[in-house]
Protein backbone atom coordinates (compact mmCIF):
# COMPACT_ATOMS: atom_id res chain seq x y z
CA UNK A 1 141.74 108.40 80.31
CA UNK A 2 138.15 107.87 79.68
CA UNK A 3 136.01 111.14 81.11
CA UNK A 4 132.57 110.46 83.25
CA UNK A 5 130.46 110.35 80.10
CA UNK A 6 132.79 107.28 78.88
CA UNK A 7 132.87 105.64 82.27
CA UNK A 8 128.80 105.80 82.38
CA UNK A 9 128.60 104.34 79.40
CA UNK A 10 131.17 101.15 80.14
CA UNK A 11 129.14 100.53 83.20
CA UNK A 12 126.09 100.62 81.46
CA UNK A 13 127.53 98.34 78.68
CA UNK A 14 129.00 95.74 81.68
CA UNK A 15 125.41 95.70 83.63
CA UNK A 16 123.67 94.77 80.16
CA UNK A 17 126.34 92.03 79.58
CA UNK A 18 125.57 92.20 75.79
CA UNK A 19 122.25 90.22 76.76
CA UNK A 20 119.70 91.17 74.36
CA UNK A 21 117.60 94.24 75.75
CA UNK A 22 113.84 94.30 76.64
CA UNK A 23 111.77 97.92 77.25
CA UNK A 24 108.38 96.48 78.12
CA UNK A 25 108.93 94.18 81.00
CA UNK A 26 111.27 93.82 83.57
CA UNK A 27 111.57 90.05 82.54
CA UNK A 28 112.27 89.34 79.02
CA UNK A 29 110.82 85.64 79.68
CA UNK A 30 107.30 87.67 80.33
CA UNK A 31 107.52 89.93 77.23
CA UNK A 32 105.39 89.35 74.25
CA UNK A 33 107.85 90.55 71.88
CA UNK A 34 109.69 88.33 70.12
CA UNK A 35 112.83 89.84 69.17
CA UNK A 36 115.02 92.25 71.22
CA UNK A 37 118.37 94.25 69.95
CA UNK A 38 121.57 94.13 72.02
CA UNK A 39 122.27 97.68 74.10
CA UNK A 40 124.36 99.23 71.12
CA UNK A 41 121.52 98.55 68.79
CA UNK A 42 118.82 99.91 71.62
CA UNK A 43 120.89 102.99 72.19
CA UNK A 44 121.35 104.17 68.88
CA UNK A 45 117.55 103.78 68.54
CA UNK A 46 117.03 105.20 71.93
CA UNK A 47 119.69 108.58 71.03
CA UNK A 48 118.14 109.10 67.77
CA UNK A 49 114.44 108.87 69.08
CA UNK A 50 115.27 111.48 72.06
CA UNK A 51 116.85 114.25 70.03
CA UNK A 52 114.40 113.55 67.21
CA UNK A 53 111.67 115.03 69.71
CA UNK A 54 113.52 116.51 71.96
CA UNK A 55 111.43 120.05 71.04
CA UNK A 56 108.27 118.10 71.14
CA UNK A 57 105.42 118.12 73.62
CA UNK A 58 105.00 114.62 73.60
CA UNK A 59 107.84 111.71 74.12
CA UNK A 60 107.79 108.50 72.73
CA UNK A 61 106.90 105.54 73.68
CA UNK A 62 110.33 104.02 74.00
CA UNK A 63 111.48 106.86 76.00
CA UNK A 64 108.35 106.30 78.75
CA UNK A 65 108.63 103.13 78.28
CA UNK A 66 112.60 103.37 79.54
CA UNK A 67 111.37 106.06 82.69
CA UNK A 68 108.87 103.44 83.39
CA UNK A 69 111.72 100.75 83.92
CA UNK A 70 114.06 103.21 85.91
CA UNK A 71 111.16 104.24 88.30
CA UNK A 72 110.36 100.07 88.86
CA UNK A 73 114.02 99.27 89.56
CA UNK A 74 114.16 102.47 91.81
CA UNK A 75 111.79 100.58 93.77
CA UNK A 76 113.87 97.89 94.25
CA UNK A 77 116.94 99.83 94.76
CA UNK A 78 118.24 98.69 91.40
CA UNK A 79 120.23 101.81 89.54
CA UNK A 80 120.55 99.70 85.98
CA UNK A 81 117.69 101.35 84.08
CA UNK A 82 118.21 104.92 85.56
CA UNK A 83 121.68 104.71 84.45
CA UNK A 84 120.62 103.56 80.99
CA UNK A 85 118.15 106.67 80.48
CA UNK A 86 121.81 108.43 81.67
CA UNK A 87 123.36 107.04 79.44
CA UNK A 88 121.16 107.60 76.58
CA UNK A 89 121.31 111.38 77.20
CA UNK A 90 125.43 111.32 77.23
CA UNK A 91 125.81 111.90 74.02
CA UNK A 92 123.62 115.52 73.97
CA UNK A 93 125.25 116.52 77.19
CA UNK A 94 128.93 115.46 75.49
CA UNK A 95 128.18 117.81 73.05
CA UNK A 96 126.67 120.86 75.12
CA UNK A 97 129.67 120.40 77.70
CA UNK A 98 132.36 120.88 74.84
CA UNK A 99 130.45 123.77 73.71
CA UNK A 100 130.87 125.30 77.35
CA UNK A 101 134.11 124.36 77.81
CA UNK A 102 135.03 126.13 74.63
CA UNK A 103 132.94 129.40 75.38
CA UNK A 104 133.56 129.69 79.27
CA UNK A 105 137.14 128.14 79.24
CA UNK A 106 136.06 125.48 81.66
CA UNK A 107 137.47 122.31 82.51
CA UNK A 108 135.34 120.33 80.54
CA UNK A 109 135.38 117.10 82.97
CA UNK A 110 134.32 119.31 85.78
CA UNK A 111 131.71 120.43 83.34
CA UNK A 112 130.38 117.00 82.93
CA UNK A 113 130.61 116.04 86.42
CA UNK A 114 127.97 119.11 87.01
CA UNK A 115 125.86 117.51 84.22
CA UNK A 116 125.89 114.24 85.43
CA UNK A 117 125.05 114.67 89.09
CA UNK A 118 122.24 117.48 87.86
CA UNK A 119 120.78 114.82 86.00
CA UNK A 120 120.86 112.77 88.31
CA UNK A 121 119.20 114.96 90.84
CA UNK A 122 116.67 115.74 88.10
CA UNK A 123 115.57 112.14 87.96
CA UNK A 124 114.95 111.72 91.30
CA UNK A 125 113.01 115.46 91.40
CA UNK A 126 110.54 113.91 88.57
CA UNK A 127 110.12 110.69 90.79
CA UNK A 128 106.39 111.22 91.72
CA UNK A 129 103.35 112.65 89.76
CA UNK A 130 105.18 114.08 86.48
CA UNK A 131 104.64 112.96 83.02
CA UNK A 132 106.87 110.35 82.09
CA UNK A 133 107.59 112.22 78.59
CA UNK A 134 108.98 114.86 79.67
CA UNK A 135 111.13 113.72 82.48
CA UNK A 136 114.11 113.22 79.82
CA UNK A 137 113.44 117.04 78.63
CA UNK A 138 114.08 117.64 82.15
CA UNK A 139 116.93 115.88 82.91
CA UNK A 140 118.70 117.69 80.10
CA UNK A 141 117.72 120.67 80.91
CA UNK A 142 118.39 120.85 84.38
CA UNK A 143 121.85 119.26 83.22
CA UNK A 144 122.83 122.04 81.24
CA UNK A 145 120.93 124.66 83.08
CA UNK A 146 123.76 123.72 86.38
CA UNK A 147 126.91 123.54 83.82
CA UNK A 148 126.53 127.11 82.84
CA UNK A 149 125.65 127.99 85.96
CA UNK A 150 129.16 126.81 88.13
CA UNK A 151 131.09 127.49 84.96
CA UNK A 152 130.20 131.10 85.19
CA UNK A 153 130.92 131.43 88.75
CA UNK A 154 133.58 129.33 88.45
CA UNK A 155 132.58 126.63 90.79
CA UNK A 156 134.20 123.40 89.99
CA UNK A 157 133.43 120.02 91.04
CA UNK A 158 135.66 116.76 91.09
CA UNK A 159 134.62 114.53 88.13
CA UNK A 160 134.14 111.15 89.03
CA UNK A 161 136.76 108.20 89.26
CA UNK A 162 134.52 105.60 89.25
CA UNK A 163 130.67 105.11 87.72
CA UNK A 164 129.57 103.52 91.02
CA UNK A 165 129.99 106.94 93.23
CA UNK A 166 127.21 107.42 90.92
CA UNK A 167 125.04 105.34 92.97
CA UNK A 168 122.53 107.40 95.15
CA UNK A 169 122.21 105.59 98.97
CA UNK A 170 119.20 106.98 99.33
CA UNK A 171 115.71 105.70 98.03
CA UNK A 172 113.84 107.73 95.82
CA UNK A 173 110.48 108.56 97.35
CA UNK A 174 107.67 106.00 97.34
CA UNK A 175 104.55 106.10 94.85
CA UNK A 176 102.01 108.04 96.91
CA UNK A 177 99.27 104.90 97.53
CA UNK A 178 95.97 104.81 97.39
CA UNK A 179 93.39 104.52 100.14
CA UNK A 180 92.57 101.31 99.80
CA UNK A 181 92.04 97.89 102.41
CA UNK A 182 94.53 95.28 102.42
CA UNK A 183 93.45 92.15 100.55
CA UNK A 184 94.23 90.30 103.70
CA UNK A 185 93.41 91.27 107.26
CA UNK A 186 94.78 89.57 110.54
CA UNK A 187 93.10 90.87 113.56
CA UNK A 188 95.29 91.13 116.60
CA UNK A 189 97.69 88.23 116.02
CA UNK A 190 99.61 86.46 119.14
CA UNK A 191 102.84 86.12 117.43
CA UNK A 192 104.16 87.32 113.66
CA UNK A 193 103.84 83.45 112.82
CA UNK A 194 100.35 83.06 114.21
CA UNK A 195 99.84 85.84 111.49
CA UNK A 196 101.60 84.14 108.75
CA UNK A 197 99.32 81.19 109.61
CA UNK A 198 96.31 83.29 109.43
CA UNK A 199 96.97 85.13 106.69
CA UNK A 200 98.02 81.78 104.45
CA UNK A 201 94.57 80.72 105.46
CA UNK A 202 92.54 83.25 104.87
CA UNK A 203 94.09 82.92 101.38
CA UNK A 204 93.55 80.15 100.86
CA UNK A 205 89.70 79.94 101.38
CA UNK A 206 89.33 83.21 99.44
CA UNK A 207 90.71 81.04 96.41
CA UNK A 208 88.51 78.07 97.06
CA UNK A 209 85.40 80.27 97.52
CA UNK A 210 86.16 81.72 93.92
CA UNK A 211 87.32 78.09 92.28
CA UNK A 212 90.86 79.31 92.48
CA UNK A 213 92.75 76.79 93.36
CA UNK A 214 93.96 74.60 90.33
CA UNK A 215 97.06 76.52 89.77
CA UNK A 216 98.00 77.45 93.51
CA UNK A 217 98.11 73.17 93.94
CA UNK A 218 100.25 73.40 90.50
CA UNK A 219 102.63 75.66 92.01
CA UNK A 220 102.86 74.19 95.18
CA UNK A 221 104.01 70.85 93.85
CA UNK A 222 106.85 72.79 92.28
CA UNK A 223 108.07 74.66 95.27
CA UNK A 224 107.59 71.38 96.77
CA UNK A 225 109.97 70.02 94.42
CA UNK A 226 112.77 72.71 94.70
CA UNK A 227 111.11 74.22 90.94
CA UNK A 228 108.78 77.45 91.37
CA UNK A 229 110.62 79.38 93.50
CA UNK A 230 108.91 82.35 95.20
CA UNK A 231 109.36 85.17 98.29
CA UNK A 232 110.68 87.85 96.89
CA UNK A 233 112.83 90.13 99.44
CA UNK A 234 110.58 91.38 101.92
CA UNK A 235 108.48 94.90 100.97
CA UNK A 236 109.00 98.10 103.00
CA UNK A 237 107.44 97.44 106.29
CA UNK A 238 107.08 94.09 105.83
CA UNK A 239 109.69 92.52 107.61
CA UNK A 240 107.25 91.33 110.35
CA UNK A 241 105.97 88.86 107.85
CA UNK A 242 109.40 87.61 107.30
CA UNK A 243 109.74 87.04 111.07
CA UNK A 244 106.41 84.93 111.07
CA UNK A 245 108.20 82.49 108.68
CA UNK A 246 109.48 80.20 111.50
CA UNK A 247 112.47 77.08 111.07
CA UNK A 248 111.15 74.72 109.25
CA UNK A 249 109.02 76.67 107.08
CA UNK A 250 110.96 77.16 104.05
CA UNK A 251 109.36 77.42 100.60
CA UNK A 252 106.80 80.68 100.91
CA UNK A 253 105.97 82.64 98.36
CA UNK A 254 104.16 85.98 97.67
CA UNK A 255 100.40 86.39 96.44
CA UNK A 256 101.62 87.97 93.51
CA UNK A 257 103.93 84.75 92.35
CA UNK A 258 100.58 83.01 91.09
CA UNK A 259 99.60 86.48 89.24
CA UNK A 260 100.79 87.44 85.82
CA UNK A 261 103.67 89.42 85.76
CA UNK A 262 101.98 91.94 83.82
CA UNK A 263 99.08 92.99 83.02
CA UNK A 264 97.26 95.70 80.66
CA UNK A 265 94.91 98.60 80.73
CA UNK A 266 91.63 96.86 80.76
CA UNK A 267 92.54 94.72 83.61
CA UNK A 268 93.98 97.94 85.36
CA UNK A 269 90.76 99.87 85.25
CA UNK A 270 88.51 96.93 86.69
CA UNK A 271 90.88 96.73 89.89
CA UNK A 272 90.66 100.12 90.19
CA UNK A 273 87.17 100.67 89.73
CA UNK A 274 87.54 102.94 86.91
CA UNK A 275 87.71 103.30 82.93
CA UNK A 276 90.29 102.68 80.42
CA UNK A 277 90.48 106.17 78.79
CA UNK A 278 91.03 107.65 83.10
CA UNK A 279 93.53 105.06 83.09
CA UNK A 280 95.61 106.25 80.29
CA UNK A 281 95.36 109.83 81.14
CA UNK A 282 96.90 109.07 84.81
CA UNK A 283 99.78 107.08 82.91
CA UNK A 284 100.61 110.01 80.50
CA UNK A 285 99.92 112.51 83.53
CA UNK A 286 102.17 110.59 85.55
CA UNK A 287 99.54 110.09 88.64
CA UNK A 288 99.36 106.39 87.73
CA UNK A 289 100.24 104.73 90.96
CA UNK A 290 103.17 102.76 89.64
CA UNK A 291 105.38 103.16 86.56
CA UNK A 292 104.11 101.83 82.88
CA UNK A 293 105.98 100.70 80.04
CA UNK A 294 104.61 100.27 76.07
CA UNK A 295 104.99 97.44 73.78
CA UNK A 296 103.75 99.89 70.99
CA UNK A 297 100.76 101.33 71.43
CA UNK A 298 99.89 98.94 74.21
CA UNK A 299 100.16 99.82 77.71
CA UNK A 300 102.24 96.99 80.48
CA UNK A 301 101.37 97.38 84.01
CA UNK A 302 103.97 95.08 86.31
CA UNK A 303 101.45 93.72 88.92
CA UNK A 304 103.80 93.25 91.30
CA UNK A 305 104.26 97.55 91.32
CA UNK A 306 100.79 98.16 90.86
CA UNK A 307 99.61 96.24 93.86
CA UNK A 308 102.13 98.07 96.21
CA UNK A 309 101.21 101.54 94.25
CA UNK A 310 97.61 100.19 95.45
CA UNK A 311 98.28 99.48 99.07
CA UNK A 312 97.56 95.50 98.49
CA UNK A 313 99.26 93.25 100.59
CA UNK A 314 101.64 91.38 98.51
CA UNK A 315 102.42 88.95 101.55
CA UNK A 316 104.46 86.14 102.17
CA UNK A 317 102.29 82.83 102.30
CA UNK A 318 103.29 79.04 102.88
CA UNK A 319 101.38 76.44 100.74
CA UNK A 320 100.57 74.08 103.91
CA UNK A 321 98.58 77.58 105.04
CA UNK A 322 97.10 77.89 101.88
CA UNK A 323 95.71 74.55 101.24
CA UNK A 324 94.78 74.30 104.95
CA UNK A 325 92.35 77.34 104.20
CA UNK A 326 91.05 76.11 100.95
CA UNK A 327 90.26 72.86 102.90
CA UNK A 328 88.62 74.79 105.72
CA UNK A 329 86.69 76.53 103.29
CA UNK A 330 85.28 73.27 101.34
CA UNK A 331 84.18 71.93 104.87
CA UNK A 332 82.14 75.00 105.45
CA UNK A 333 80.65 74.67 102.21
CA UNK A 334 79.52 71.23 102.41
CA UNK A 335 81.79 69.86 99.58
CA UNK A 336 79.70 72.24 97.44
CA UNK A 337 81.50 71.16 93.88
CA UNK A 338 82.49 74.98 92.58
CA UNK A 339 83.53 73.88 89.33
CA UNK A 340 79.62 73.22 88.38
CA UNK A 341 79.02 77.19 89.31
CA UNK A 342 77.52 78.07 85.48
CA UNK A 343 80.25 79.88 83.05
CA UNK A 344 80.58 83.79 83.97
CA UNK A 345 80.36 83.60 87.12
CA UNK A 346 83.50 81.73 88.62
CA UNK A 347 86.98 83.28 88.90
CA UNK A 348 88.28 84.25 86.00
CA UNK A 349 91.12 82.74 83.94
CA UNK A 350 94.58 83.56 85.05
């Protein structure tokens, strides 16, 4: 009978569905990288790369880049990615629990079981402000650390009958945000669809006023169509908005369905008002306020994290709202043509 270790590993191997694997996006289809292994070609990589610096100060990329893609699916209540970096680990705790087992005479299932949910615990611990290279270090440690610890005593713990016990219910805390405004405000709406109506419209004449609104149109005509789909479960807090969606208003979106799905460093520090080199001491520090994975040497920022690590609004919007604001807007500029504002200063390319 397979022990814990084994099971983690099936279930790892039946959520990847021999698909190939991508550690830079959340999205293959918005990776850059053109060629991805399958997960036993990634984990071998991934084992070998962990114990190689496993005395090191520093981790590598691949290894922040994979605590980066745990913390993002943590955020959606997704377990795949932290059970990958689990699973990654098994084979150094595999080892280390038949070493106890053999010293302590312990039942070396039990032994694992201790590791497993100490890891676990571990990862969650590490969830806000730590260096993303070292929560592996960490993980193992505190794995280990536990084992000896009950063995000695002799405190024994069931092992686990099924990988999906190994499931945590609850949510591992939230990025601390930053003080900053919404993007949109509605003042003292009537009803939560008044303020869906608003808040379409408000975005829509920001994007008009900066000559944004080529690809919005473009996008509309595809949810139109049943093409581009968009709105994305709602964000804590955000149900409201949901609510504001009345019957016969299907086909919203959010704002951050007509962003890239990533973006890099550069872009990071103008939102943020600050420059790239503080940028890429808060990802190594951990204090960035949302999870980053590599391609490389190259830094990937999911937008649709960073603008909740933020505080931004990533509300739910209807394209009649939209274009109903962009129109408003263009009557209150007097059909001012945008497009002839001189090169540099309109809205940048998305």
């Amino acid at each position: 009978m397979p022990d814990v270790l084994e099971r983690v590993h099936r279930y790892v191997e039946k959520l990847m569905g021999g698909r190939p694997v991508c550690v830079h996006a959340q999205d293959i289809r918005d990776c850059s990288v053109k060629q991805h292994p399958d997960y036993g070609a990634f984990r071998k990589t991934a084992v070998a790369s962990g114990i190689k610096s496993s005395s090191a100060k520093s981790r590598s990329h691949l290894w922040e880049s994979m605590v980066a893609l745990g913390r993002l699916c943590d955020m959606d209540d997704d377990d795949k990615w932290r059970m990958v970096v689990l699973d990654c680990i098994s084979p150094v705790l595999r080892a280390r629990s038949r070493r106890i087992s053999r010293e302590l005479y312990a039942d070396r299932e039990e032994v694992q079981s201790d590791m497993v949910e100490a890891a676990i615990a571990a990862w969650l611990e590490t969830s806000q402000g730590f260096p993303p290279e070292e929560v592996r270090g960490v993980m193992v440690k505190s794995a280990f650390s536990t084992a000896y610890g009950r063995a000695r005593v002799n405190v024994r713990e069931t092992s686990k009958s099924d990988p999906e016990v190994l499931r945590l219910s609850a949510a591992p805390g939230r990025l601390s945000a930053r003080s900053r405004a919404p993007f949109i405000r509605v003042s003292d709406p009537q009803s939560p669809e008044m303020a869906a109506i608003i808040r379409g419209e408000q975005y829509g004449s920001w994007l008009y006023e900066h000559n944004c609104m080529n690809r919005p149109r473009t996008f509309h005509e595809g949810v139109r169509a049943g093409v581009s789909s968009g709105g994305r479960l709602p964000a804590p807090g955000e149900e409201g908005a949901v609510r504001g969606i009345g019957p016969g208003r299907e086909g919203c979106y959010r704002i951050s369905d007509l962003l890239p799905a990533l973006i890099g460093v550069p872009e990071a520090a103008v939102v943020m008002g600050t420059t790239e080199a503080a940028v890429r001491r808060a990802v190594r520090a951990g204090s960035f306020p949302c999870p980053v994975t590599s391609a490389g040497r190259a830094y990937r920022i999911s937008v649709r994290a960073f603008m909740r690590g933020l505080g931004i609004s990533d509300a739910l919007v209807h394209p009649d709202d939209v274009e109903n604001g962009a129109a408003h807007a263009a009557a209150l500029l007097g059909g001012v043509d945008l497009s002839e504002v001189p090169r540099g200063l309109d809205c940048p390319e998305w």
